[in-house]
N, C-alpha and C. Protein backbone atom coordinates (compact mmCIF):
# COMPACT_ATOMS: atom_id res chain seq x y z
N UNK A 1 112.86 15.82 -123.59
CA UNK A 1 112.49 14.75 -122.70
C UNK A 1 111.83 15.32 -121.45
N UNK A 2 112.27 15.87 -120.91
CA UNK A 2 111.92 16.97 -119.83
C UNK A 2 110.33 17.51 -119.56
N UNK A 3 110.36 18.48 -121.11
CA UNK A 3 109.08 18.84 -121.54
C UNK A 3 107.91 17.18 -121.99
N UNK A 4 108.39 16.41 -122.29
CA UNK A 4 107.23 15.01 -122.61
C UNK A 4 107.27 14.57 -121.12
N UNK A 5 107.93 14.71 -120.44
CA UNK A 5 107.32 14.06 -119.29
C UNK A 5 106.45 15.26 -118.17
N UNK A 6 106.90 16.42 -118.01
CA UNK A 6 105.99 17.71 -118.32
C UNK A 6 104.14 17.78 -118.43
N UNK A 7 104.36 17.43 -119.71
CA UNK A 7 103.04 17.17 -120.08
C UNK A 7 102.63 16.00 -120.10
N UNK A 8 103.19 14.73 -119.75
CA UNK A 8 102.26 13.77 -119.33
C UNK A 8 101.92 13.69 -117.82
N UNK A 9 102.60 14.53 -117.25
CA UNK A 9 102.03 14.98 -115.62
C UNK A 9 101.00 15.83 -115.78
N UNK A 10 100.88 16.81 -116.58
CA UNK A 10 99.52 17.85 -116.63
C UNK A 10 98.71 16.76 -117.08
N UNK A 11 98.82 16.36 -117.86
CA UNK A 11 97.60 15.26 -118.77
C UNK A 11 97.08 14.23 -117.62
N UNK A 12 97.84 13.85 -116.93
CA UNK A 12 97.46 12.70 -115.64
C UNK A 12 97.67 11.33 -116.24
N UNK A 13 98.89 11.75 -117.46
CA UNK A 13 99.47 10.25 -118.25
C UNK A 13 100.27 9.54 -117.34
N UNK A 14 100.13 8.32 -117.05
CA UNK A 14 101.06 7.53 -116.36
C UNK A 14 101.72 6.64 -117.37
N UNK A 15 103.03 5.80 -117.95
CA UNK A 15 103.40 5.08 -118.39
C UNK A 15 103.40 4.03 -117.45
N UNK A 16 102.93 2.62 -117.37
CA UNK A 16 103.36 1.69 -117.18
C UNK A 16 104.82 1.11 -117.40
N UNK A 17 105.41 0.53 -116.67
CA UNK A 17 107.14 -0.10 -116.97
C UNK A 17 106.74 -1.08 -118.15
N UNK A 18 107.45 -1.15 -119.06
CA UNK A 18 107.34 -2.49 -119.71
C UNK A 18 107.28 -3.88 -119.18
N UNK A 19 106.33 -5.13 -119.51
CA UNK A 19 106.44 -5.82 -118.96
C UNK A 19 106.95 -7.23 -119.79
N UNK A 20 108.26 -7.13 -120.08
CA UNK A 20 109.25 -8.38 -121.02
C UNK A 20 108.50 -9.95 -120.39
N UNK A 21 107.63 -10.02 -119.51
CA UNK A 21 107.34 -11.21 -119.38
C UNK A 21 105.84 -11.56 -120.39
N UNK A 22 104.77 -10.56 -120.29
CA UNK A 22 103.84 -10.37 -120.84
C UNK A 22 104.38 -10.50 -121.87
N UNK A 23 105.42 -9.78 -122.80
CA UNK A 23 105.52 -9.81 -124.30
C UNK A 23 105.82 -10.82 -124.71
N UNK A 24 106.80 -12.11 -123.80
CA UNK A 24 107.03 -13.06 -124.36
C UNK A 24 105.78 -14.15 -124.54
N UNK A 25 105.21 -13.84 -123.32
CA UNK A 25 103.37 -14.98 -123.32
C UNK A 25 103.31 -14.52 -124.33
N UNK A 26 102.59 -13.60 -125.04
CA UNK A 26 102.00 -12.76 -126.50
C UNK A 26 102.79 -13.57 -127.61
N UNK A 27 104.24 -13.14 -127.21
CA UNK A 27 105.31 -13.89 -128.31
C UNK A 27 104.75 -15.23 -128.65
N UNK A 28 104.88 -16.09 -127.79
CA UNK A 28 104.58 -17.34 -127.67
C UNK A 28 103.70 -18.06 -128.05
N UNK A 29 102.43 -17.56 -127.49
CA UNK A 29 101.31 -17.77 -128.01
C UNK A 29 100.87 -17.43 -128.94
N UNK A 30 101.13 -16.20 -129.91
CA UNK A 30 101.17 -15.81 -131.53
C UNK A 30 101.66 -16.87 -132.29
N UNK A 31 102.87 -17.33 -131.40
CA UNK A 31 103.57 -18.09 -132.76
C UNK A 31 102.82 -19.58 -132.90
N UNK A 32 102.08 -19.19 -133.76
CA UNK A 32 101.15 -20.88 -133.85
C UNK A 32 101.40 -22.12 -134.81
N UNK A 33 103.09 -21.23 -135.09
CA UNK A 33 103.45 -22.66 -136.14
C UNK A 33 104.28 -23.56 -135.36
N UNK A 34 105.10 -22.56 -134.42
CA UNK A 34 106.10 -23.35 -133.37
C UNK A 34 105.39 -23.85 -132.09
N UNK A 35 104.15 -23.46 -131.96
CA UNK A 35 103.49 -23.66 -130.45
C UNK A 35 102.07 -23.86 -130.91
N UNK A 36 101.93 -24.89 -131.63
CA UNK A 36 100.57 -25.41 -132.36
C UNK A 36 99.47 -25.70 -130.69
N UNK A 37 99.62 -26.19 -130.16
CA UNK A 37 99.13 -27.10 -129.22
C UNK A 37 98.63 -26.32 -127.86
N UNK A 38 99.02 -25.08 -127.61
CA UNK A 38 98.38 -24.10 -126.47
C UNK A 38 97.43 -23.77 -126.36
N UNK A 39 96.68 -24.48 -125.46
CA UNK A 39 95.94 -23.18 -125.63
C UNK A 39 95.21 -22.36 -124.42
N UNK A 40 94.21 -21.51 -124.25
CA UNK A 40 93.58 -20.34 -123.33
C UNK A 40 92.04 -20.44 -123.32
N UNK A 41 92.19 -20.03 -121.65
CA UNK A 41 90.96 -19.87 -121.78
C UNK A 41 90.49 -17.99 -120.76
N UNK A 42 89.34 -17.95 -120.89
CA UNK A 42 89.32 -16.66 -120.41
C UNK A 42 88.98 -16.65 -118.87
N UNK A 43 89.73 -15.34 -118.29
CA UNK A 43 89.70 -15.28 -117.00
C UNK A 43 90.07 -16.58 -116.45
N UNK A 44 90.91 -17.62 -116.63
CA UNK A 44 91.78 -18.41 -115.78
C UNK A 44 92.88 -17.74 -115.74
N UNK A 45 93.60 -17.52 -114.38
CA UNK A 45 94.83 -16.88 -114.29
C UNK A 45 95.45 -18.32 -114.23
N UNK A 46 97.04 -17.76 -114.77
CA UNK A 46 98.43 -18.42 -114.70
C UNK A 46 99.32 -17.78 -113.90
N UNK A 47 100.42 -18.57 -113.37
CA UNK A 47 101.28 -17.81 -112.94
C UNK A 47 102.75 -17.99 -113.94
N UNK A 48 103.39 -16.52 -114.09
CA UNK A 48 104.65 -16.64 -115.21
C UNK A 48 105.73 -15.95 -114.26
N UNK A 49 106.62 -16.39 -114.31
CA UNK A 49 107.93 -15.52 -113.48
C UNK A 49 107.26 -14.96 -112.00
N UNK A 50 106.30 -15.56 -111.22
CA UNK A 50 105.84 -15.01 -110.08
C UNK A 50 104.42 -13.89 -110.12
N UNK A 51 104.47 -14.07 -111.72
CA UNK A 51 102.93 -12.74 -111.65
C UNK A 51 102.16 -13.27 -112.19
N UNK A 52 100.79 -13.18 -111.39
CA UNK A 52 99.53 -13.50 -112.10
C UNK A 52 98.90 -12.96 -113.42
N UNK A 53 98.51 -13.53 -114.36
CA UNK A 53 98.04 -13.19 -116.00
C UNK A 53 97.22 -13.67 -116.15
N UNK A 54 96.42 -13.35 -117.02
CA UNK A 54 94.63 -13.98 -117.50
C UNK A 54 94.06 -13.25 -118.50
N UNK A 55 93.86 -13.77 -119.16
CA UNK A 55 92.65 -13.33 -120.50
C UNK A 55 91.63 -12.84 -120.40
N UNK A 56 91.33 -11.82 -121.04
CA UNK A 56 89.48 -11.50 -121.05
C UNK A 56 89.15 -12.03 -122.69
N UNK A 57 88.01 -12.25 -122.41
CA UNK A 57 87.37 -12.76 -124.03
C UNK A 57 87.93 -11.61 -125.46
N UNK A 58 88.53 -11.78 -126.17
CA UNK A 58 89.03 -11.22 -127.47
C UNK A 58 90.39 -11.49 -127.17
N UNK A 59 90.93 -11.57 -126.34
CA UNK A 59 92.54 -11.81 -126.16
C UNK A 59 93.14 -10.92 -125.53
N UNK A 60 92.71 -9.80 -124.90
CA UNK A 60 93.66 -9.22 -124.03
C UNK A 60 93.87 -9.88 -122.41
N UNK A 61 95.22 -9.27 -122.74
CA UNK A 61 96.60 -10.14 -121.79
C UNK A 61 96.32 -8.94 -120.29
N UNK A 62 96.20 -9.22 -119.22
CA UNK A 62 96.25 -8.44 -117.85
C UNK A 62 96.88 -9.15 -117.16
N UNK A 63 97.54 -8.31 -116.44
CA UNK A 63 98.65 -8.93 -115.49
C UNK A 63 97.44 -8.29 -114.05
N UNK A 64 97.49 -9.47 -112.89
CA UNK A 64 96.67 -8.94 -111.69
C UNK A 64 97.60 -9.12 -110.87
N UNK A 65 97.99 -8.36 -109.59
CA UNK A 65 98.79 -8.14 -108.62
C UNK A 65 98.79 -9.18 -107.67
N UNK A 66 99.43 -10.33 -107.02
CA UNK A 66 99.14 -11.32 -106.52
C UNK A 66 99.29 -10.91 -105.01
N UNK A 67 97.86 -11.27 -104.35
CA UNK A 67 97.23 -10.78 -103.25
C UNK A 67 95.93 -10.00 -103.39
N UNK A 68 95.62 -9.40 -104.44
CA UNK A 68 95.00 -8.92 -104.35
C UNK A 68 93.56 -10.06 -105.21
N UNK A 69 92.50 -9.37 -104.96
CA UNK A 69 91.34 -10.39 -105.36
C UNK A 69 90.19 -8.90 -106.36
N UNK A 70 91.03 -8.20 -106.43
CA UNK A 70 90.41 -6.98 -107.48
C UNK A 70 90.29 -7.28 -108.45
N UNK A 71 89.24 -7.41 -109.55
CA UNK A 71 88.92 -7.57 -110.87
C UNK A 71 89.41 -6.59 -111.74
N UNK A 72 90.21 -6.77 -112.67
CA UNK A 72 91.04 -5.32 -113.46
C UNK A 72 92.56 -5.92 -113.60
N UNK A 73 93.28 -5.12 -113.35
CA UNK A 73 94.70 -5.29 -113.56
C UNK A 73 95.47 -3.85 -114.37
N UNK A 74 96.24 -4.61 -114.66
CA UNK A 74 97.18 -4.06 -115.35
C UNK A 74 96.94 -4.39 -116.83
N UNK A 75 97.22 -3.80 -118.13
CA UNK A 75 96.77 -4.10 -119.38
C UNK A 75 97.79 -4.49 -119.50
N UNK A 76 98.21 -5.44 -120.49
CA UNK A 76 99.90 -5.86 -120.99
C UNK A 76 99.78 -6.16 -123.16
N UNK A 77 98.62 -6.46 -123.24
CA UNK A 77 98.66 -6.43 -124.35
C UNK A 77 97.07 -7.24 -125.16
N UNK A 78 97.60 -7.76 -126.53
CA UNK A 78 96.80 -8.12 -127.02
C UNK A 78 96.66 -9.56 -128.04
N UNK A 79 96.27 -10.44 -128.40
CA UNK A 79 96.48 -11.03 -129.30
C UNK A 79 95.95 -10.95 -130.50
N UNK A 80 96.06 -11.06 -131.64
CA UNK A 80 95.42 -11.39 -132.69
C UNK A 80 93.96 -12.22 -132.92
N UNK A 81 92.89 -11.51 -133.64
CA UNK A 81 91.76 -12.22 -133.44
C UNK A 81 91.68 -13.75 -133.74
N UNK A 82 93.13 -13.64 -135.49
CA UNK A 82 93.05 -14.76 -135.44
C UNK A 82 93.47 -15.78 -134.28
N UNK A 83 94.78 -15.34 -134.26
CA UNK A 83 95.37 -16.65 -132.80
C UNK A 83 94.03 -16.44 -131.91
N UNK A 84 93.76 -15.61 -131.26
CA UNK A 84 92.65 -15.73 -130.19
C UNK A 84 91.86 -16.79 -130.72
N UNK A 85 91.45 -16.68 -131.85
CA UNK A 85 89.69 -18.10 -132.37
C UNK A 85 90.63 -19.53 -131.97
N UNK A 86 92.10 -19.17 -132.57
CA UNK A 86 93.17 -20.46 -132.76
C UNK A 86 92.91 -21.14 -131.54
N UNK A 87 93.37 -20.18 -130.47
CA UNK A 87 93.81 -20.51 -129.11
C UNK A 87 92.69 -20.90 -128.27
N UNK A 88 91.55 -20.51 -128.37
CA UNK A 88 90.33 -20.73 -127.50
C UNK A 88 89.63 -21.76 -128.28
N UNK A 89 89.67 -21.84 -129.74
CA UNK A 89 88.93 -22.86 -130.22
C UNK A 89 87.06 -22.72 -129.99
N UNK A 90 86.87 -21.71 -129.36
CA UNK A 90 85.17 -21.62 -129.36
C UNK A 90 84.80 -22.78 -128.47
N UNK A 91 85.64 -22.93 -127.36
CA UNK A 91 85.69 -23.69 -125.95
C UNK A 91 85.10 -23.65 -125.13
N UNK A 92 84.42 -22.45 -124.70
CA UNK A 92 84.18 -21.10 -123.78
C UNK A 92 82.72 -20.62 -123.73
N UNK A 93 82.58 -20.57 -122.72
CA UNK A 93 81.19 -20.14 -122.62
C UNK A 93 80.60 -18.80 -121.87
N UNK A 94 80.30 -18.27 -123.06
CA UNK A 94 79.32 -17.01 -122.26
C UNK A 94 78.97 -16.89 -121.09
N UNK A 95 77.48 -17.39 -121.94
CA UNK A 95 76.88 -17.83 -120.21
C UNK A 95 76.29 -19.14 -120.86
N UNK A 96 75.35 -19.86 -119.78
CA UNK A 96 74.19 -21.24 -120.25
C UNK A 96 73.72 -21.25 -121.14
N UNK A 97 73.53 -20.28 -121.59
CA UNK A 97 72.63 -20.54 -122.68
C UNK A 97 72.91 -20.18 -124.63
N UNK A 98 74.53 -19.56 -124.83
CA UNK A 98 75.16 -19.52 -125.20
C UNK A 98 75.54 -20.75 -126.20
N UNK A 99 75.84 -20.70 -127.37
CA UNK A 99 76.33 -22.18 -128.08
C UNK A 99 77.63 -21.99 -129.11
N UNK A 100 78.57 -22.51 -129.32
CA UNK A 100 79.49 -22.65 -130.02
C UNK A 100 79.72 -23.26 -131.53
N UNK A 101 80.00 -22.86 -132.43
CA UNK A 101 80.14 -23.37 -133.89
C UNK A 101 80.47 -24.82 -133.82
N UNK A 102 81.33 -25.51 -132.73
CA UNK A 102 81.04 -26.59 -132.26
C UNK A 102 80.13 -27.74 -131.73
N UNK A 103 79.36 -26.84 -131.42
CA UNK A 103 77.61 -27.68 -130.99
C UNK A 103 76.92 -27.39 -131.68
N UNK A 104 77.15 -27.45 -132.97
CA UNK A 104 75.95 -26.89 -134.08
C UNK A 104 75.14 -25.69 -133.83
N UNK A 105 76.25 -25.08 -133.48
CA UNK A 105 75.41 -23.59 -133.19
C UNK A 105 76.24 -22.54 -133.75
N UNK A 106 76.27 -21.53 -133.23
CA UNK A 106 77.51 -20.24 -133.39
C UNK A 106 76.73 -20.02 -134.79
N UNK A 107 77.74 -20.03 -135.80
CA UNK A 107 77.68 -19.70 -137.62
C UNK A 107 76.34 -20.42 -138.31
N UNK A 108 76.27 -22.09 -137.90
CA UNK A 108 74.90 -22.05 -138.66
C UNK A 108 73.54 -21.64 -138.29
N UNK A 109 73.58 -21.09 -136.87
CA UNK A 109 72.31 -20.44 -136.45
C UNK A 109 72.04 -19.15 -136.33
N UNK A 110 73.65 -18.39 -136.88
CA UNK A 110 73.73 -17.08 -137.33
C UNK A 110 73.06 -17.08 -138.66
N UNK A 111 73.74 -17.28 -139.48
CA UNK A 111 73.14 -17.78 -141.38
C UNK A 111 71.54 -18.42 -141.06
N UNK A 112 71.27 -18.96 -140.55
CA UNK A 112 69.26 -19.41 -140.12
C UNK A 112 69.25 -18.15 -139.63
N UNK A 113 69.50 -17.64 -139.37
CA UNK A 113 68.09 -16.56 -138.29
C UNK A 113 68.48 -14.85 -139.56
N UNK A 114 69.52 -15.08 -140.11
CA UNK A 114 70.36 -13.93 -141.37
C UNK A 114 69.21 -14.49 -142.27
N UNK A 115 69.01 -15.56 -142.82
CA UNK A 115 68.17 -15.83 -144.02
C UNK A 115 66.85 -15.84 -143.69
N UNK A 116 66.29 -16.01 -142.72
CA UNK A 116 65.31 -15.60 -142.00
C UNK A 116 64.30 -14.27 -142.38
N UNK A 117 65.57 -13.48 -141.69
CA UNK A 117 65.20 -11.82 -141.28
C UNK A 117 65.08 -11.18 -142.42
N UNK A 118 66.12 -11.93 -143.39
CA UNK A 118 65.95 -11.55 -145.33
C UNK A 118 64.33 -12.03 -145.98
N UNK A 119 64.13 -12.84 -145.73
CA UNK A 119 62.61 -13.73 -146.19
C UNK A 119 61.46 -12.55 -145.30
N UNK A 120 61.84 -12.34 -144.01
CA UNK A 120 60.46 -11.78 -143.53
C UNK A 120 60.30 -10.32 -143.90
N UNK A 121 61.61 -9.91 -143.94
CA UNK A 121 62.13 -8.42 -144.97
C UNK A 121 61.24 -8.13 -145.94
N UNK A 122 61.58 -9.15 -146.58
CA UNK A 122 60.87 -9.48 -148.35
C UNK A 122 59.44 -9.14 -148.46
N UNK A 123 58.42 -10.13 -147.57
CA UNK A 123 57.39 -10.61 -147.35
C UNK A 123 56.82 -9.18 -147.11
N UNK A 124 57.39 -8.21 -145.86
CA UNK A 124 57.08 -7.31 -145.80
C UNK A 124 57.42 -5.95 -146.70
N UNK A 125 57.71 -6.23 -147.59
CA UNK A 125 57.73 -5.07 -148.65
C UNK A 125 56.49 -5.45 -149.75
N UNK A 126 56.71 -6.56 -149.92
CA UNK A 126 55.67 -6.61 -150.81
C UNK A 126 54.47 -6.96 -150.22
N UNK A 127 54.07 -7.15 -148.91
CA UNK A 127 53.14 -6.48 -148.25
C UNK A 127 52.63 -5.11 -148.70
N UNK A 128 53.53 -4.54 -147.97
CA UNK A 128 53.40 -2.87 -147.49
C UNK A 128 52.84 -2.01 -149.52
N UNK A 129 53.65 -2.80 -150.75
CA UNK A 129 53.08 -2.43 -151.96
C UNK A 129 51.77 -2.85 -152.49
N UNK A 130 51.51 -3.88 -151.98
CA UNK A 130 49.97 -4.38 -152.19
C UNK A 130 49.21 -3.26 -151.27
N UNK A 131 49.59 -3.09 -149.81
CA UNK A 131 48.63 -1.92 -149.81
C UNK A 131 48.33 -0.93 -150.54
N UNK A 132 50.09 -0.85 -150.71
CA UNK A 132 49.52 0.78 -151.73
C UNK A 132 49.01 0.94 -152.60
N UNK A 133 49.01 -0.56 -153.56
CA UNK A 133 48.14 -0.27 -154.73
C UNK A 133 47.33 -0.36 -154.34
N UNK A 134 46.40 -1.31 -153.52
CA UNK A 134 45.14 -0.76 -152.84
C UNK A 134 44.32 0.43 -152.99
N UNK A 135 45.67 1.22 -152.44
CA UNK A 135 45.13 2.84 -151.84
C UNK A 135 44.88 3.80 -152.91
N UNK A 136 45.71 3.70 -154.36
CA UNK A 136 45.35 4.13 -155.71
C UNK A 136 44.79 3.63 -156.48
C-alpha cells in the first residue's frame, strides 16, 4: 500500500474521493425500467445533496464546485450510450443549424447523402474506365 501510493506521487496520480452521490444519479438514471420518465439535458446543471452536476453531450456526469463559474469540473462518471439516446431523446441542439431524427433529419439525411456518395462513387469509376479504354 505504501509503495502504490509511492508511485502514484512520482506519476503525479491523484485519486479523486469517491463520489456516492454521483453514483446514485448514474444509478438512477440507468435504471430505465424503474425511472422511465427522466430525463437530461446537456450542460444544464442540477443541484443533488448541495453539489452542482451537469452533463456534457455522450453522457458524462461532472460534478462543478459551487461558486465557482469555471467550465470543467470534476469527472464522476458515465452513462450508457444507450440510456444517454433514452434520456436526451435527440432534444438537443448542437448548434442552429443542426437537426434531429425528430425533425426529419438526423438518420434520414444521413442514409440521403450515404446513398448519394455511393451513386457518385459509381458514376466515377466507370467514368475513370471509359477513359481508359479510350487510352488503349
Amino acid at each position: 500500500m505504501v509503495l502504490d501510493t509511492k508511485v502514484k506521487g512520482v506519476l503525479g496520480l491523484q485519486m479523486s474521493p469517491r463520489d456516492t452521490t454521483a453514483e446514485r444519479i448514474l444509478a438512477r438514471l440507468s435504471d430505465i425500467e424503474n425511472n422511465p420518465y427522466e430525463s437530461i439535458r446537456p450542460y444544464l446543471e442540477f443541484n443533488v445533496d448541495g453539489r452542482l452536476y451537469y452533463f456534457t453531450p455522450g453522457g458524462f456526469l461532472y460534478r462543478r464546485d459551487s461558486g465557482t463559474e469555471e467550465v470543467g469540473g470534476y469527472f464522476c462518471g458515465y452513462l450508457s450510450d444507450e440510456v444517454w439516446h433514452y434520456r436526451t431523446d435527440g432534444n438537443y441542439y448542437v448548434d442552429e443549424d443542426s437537426q434531429t431524427a425528430d425533425e426529419g433529419g438526423g438518420e434520414e439525411v444521413v442514409r440521403r447523402n450515404a446513398l448519394s456518395l455511393v451513386i457518385i462513387g459509381g458514376l466515377i469509376i466507370i467514368i475513370l474506365l471509359i477513359v481508359l479504354l479510350q487510352l488503349i
